[in-house]
Protein backbone atom coordinates (compact mmCIF):
# COMPACT_ATOMS: atom_id res chain seq x y z
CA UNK A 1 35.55 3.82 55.75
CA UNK A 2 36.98 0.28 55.03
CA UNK A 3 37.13 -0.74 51.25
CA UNK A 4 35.62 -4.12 50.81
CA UNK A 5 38.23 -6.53 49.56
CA UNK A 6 35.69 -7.41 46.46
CA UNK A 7 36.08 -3.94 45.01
CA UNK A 8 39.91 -4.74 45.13
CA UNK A 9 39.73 -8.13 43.68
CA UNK A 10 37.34 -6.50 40.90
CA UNK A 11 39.60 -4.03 40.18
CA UNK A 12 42.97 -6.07 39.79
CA UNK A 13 40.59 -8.28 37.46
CA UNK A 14 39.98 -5.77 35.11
CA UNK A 15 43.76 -4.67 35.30
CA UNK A 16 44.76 -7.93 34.09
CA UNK A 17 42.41 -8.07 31.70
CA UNK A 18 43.68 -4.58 30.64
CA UNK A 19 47.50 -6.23 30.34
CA UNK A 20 46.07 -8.91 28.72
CA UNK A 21 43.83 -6.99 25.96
CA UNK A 22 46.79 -4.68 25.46
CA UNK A 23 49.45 -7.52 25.14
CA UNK A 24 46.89 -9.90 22.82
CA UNK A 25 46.32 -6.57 20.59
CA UNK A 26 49.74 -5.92 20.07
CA UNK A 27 50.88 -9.79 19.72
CA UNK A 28 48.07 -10.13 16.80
CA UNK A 29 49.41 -7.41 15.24
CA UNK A 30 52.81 -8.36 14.90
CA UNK A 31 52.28 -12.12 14.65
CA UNK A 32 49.11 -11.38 11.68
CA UNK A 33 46.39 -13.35 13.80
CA UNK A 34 43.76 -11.63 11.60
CA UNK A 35 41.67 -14.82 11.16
CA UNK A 36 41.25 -18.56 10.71
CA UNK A 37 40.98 -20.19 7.01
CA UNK A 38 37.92 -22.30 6.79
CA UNK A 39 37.22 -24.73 4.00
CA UNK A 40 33.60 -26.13 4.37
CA UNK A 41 33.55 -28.21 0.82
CA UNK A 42 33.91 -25.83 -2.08
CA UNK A 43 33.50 -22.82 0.62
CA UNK A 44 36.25 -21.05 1.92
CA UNK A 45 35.98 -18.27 4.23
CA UNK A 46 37.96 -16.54 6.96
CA UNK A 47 36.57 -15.97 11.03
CA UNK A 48 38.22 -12.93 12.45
CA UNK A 49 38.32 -13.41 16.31
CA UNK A 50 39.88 -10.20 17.80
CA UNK A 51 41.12 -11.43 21.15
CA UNK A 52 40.83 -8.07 23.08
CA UNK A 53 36.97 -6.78 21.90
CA UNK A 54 36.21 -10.43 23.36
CA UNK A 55 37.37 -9.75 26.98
CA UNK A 56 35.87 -6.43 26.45
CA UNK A 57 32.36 -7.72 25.39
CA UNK A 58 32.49 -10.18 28.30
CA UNK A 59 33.32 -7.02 30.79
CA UNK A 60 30.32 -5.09 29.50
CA UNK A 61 28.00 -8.50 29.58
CA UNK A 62 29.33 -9.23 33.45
CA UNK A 63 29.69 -5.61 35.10
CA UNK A 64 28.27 -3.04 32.86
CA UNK A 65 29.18 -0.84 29.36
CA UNK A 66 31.87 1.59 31.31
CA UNK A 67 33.97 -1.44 32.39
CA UNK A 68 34.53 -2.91 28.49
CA UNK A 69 34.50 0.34 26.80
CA UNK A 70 37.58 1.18 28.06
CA UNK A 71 38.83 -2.18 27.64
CA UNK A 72 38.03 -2.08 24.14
CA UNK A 73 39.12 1.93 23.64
CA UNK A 74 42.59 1.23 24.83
CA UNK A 75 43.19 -1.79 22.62
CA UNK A 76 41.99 -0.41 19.26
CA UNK A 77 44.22 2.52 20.52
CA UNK A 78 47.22 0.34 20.87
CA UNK A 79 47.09 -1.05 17.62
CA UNK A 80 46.20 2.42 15.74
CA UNK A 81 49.60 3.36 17.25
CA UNK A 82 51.78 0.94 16.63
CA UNK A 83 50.34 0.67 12.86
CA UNK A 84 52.42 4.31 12.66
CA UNK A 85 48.79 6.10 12.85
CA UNK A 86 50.13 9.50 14.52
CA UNK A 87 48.61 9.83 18.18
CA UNK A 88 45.44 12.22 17.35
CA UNK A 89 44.52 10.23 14.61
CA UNK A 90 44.87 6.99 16.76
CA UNK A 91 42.79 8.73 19.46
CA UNK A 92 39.56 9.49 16.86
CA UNK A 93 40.18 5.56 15.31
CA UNK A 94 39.92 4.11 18.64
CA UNK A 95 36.24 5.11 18.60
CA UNK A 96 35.37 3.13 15.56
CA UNK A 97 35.10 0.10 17.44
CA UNK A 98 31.76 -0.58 18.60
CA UNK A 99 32.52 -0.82 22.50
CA UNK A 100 34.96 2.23 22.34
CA UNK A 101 32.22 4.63 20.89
């Protein structure tokens, strides 16, 4: 049985995207990306953009839930870890992001 060269292609997408989730999630932790300051007038407000659940949300939109759940499990993971979480505890945490449930 020959293995289409899509299926390939597909998968060495979503292991870059994998590096890239797991890189941006640690890089935002370490370099405090936890928002943008926005002054609208007398308003001020902050818009969190985490990096990683994006590339996971546009996995699940393009190719299914399965594809950016683990996307999005292995991220929140990363950064439960690193934050000195101990590894179980880091384990259940990584489900409290809505793609990783």
């Amino acid at each position: 049985m020959q293995r289409s060269p899509a299926r390939w292609q597909l998968l060495l997408a979503w292991l870059l995207s994998l590096a890239a989730g797991l890189w941006l999630a640690a890089v935002e932790l370490y370099a405090g990306w936890y928002g943008y300051s926005v002054r609208f007038g007398e308003l001020a407000f902050v818009i969190s953009i985490y990096p990683p659940l994006t590339i996971a949300t546009l996995w699940v939109l393009w190719f299914g839930y399965a594809w950016g759940a683990s996307l999005a499990y292995l991220s929140t993971l990363l950064v439960a870890y690193l934050s000195g979480l101990p590894l179980g505890w880091a384990l259940l945490f990584a489900c409290s992001n809505p793609l990783g449930l």
